[in-house]
C-alpha atoms as a PDB file:
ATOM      1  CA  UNK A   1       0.000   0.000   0.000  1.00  0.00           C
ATOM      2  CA  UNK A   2       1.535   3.203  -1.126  1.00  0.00           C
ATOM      3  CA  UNK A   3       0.643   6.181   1.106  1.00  0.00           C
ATOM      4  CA  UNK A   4      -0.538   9.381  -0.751  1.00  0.00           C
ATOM      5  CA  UNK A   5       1.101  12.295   0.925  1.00  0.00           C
ATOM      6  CA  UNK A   6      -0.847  14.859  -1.165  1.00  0.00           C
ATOM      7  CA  UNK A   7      -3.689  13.597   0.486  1.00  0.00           C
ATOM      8  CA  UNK A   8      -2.390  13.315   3.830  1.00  0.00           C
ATOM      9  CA  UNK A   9      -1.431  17.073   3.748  1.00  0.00           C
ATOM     10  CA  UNK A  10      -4.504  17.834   2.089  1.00  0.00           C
ATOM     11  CA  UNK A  11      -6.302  16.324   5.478  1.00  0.00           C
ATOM     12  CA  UNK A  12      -3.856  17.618   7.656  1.00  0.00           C
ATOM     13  CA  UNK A  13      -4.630  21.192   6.604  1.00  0.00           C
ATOM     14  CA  UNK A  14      -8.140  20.449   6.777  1.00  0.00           C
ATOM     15  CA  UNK A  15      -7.893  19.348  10.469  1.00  0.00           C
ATOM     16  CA  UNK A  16      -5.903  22.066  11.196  1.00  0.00           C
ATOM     17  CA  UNK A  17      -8.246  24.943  10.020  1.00  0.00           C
ATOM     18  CA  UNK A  18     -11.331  23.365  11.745  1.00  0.00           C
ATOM     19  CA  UNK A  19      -9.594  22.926  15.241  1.00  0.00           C
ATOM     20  CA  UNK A  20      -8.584  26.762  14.622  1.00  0.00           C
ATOM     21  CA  UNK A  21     -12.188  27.916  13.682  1.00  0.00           C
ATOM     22  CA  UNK A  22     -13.546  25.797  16.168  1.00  0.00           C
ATOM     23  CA  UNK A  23     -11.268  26.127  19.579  1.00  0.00           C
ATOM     24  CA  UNK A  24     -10.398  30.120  18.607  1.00  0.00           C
ATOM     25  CA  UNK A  25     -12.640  32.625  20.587  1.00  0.00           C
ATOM     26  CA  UNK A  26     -15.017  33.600  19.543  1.00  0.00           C
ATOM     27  CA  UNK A  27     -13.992  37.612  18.584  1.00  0.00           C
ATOM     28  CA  UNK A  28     -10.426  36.403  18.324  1.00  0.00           C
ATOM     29  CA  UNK A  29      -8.766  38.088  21.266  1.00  0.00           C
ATOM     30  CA  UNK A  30      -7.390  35.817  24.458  1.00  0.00           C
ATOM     31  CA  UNK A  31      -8.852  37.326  27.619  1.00  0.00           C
ATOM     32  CA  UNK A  32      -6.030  38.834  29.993  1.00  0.00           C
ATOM     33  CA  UNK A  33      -5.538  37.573  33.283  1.00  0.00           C
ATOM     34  CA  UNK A  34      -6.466  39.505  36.015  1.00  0.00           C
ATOM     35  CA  UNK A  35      -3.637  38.554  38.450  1.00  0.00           C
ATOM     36  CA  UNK A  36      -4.335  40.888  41.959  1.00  0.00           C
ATOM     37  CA  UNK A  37      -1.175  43.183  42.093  1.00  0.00           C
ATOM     38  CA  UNK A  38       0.020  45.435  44.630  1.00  0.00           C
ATOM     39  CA  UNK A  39       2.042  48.865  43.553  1.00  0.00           C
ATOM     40  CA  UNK A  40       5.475  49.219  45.171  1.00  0.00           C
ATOM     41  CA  UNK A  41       3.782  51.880  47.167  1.00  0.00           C
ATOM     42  CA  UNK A  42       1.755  48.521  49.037  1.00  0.00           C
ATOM     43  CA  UNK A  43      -1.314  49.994  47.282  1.00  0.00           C
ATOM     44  CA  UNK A  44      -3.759  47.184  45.854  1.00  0.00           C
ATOM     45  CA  UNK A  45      -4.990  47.125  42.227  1.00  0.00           C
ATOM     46  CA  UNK A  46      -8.080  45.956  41.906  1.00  0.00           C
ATOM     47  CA  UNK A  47      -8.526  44.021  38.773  1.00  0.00           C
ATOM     48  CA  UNK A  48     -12.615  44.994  38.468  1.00  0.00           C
ATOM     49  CA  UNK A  49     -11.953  48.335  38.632  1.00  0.00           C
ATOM     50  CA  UNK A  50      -9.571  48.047  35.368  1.00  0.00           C
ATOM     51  CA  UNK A  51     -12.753  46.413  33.481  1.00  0.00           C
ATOM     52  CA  UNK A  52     -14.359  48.630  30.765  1.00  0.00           C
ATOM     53  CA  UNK A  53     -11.278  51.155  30.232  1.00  0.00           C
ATOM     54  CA  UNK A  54      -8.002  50.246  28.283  1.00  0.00           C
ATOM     55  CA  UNK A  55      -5.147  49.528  29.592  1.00  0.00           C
ATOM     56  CA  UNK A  56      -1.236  48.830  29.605  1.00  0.00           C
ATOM     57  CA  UNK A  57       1.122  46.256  31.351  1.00  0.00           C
ATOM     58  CA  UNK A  58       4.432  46.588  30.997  1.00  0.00           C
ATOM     59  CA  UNK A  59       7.427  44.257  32.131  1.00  0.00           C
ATOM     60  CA  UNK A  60       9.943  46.073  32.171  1.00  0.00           C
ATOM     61  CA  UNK A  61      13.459  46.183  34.526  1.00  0.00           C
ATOM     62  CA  UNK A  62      15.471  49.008  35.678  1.00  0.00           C
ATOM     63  CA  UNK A  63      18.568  47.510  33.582  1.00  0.00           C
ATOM     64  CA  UNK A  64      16.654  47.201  30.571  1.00  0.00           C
ATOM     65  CA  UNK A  65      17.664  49.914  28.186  1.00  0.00           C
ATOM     66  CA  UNK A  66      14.804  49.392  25.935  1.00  0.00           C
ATOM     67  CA  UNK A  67      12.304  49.746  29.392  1.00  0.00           C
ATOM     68  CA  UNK A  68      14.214  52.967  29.645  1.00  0.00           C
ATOM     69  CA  UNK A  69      13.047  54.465  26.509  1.00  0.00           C
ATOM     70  CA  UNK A  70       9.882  53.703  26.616  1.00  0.00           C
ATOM     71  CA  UNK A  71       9.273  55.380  30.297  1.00  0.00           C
ATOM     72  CA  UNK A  72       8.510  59.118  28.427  1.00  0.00           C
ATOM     73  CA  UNK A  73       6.241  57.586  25.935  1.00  0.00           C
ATOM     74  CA  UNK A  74       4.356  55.452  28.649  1.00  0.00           C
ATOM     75  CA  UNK A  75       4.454  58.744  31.046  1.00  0.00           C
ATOM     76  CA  UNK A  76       2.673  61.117  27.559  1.00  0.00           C
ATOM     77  CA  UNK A  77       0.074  58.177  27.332  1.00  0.00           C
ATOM     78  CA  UNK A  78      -1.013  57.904  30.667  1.00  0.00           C
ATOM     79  CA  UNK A  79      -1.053  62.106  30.813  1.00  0.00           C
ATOM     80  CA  UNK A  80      -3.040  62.379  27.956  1.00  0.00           C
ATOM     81  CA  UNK A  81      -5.708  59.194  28.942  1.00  0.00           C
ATOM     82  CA  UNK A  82      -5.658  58.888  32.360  1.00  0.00           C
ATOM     83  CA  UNK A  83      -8.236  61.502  32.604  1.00  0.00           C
ATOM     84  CA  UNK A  84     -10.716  59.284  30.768  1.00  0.00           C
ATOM     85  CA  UNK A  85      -9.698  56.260  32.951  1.00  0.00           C
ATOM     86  CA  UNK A  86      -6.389  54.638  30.504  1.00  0.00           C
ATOM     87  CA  UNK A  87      -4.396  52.783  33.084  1.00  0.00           C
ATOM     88  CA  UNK A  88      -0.506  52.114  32.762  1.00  0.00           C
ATOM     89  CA  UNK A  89       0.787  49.108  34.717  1.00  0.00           C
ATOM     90  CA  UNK A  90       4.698  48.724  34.593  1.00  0.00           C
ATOM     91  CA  UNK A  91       5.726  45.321  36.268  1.00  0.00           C
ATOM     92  CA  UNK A  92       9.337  44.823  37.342  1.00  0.00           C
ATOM     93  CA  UNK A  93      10.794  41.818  36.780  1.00  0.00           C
ATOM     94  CA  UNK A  94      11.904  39.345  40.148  1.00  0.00           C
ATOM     95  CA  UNK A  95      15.917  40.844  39.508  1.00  0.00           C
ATOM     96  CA  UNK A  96      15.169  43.994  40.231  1.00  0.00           C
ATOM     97  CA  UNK A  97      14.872  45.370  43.801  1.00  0.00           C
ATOM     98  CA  UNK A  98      12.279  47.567  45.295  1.00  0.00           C
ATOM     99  CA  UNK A  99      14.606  50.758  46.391  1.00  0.00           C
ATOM    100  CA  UNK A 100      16.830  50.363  42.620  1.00  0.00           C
ATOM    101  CA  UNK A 101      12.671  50.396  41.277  1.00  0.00           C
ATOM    102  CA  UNK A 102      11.830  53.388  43.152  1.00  0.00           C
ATOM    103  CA  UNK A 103      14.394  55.650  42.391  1.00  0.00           C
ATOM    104  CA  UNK A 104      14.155  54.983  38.643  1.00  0.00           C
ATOM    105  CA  UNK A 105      10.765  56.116  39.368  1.00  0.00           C
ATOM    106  CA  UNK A 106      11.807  59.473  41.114  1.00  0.00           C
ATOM    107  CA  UNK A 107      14.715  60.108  38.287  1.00  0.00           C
ATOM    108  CA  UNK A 108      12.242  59.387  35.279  1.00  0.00           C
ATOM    109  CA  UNK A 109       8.828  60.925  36.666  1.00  0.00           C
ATOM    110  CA  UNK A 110       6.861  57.632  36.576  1.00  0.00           C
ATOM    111  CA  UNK A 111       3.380  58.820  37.267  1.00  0.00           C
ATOM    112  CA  UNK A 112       1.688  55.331  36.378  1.00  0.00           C
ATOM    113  CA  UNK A 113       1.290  52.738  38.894  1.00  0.00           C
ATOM    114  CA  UNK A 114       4.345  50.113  39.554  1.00  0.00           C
ATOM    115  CA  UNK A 115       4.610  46.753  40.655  1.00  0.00           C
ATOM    116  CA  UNK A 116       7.501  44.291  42.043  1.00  0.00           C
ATOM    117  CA  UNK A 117       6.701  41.002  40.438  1.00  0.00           C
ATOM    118  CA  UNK A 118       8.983  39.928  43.249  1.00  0.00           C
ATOM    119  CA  UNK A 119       8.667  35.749  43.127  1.00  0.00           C
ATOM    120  CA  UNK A 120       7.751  36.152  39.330  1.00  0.00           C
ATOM    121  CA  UNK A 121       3.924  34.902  39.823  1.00  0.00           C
ATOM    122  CA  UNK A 122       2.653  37.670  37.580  1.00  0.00           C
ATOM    123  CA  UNK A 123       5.259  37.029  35.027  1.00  0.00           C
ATOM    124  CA  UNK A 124       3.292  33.363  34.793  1.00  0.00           C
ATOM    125  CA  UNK A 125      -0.199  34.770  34.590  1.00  0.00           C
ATOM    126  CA  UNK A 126       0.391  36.490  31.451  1.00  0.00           C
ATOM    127  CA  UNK A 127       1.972  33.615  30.141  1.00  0.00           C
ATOM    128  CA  UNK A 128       5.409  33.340  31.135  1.00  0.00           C
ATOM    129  CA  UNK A 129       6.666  36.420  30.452  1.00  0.00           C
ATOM    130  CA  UNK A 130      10.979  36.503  30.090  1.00  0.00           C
ATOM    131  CA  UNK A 131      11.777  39.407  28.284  1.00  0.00           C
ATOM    132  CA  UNK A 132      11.785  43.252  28.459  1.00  0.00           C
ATOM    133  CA  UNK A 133       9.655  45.130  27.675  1.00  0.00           C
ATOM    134  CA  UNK A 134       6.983  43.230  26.939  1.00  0.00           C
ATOM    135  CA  UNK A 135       3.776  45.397  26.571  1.00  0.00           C
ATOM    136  CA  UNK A 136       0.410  44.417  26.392  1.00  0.00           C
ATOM    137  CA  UNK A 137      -2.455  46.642  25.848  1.00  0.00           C
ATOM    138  CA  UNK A 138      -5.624  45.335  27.459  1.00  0.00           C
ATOM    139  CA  UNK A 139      -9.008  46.618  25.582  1.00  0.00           C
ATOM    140  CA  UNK A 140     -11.769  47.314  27.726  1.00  0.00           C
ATOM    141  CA  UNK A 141     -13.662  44.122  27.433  1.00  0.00           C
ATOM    142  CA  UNK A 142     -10.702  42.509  28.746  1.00  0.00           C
ATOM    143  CA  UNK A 143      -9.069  40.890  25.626  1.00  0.00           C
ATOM    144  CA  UNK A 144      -5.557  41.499  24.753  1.00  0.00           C
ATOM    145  CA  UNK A 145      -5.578  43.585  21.776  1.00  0.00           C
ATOM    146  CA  UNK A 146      -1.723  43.755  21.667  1.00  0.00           C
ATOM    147  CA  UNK A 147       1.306  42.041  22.965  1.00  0.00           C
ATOM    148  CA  UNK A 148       4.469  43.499  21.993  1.00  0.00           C
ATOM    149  CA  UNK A 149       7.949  42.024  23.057  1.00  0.00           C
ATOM    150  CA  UNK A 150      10.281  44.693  22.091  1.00  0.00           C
ATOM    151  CA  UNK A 151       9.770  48.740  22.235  1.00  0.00           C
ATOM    152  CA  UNK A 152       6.371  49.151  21.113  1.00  0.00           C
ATOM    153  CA  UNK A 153       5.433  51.907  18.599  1.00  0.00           C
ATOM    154  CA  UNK A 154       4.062  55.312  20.562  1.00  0.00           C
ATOM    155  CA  UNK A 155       1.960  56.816  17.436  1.00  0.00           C
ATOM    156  CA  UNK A 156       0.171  52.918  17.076  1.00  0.00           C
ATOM    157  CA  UNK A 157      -0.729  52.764  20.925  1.00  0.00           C
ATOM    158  CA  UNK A 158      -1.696  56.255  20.697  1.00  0.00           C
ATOM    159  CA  UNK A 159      -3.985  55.527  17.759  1.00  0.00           C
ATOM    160  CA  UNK A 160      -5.156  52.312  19.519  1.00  0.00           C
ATOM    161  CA  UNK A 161      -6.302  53.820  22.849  1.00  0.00           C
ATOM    162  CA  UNK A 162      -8.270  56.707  21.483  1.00  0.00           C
ATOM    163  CA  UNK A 163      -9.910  54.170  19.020  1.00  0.00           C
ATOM    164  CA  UNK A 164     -10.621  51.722  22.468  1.00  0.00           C
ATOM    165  CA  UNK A 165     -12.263  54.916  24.478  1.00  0.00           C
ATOM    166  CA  UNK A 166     -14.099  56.051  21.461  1.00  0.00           C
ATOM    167  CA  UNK A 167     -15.959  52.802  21.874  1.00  0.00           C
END
């Protein structure tokens, strides 16, 4: 018996595509986790309240010169959203230490909120996170509508946030 490979492919994509359409969400978007995090500050950050607004978490580190750059574009977004209820997470990574984390925040102005993902659990929720910065911008139904590893684009996030609070 001679085996047909052009048909076995054939299936094989055929599988493939229905286990996609079928197991895929419905709209397409994964739903985010919604780990409870505390702010370096010991300030909670209450997951429910983050429902129905976009938002931002960043992993980031304090010897992570990409993190670095991105600090002034992540402090402009939350200035010009936070108003209308845009949320900026940045979530150091278990090498860092809390005092090396707060003074990057004094020297850089970090007005968004911080957390010390200190034994790395937060790092697992959103999937094993290893690498900085890795942003993901949470839409306000929850989904995440972006996950960049790698400095993300300012103008594109800009666009994508007024587009999410538009509605």
């Amino acid at each position: 018996m001679k085996l047909d490979i052009k048909a076995l492919l054939a299936m094989a994509v055929v599988a493939g595509a229905l286990a996609f359409f079928f197991l895929a969400p419905t709209d397409g978007l994964q739903a985010a986790p919604t780990p409870e995090m505390t702010t370096v500050d010991g300030d909670a950050i209450d997951p429910d309240k983050l429902s129905g607004k976009p938002y931002m978490v960043v992993f980031w580190a304090t010897d992570c010169p990409g993190c670095i750059k991105e600090i002034p574009h992540l402090n402009e977004l939350y200035s010009e959203f936070g108003k209308e209820g845009f949320e900026v997470i940045a979530i150091a990574m278990p090498h860092d230490q809390v005092d090396q984390i707060k003074t990057m925040r004094s020297q850089k102005s970090m007005s968004y909120k911080i957390v010390f993902d200190e034994d790395g659990t937060l790092a697992k929720a959103y999937g094993g996170v290893s690498l900085t910065p890795t942003n993901l911008l949470i839409s306000p139904e929850g989904k995440v509508a972006l996950h960049k590893v790698g400095t993300f684009n300012p103008a594109n996030i800009r666009q994508l946030v007024t587009d999410m609070l538009k509605g």
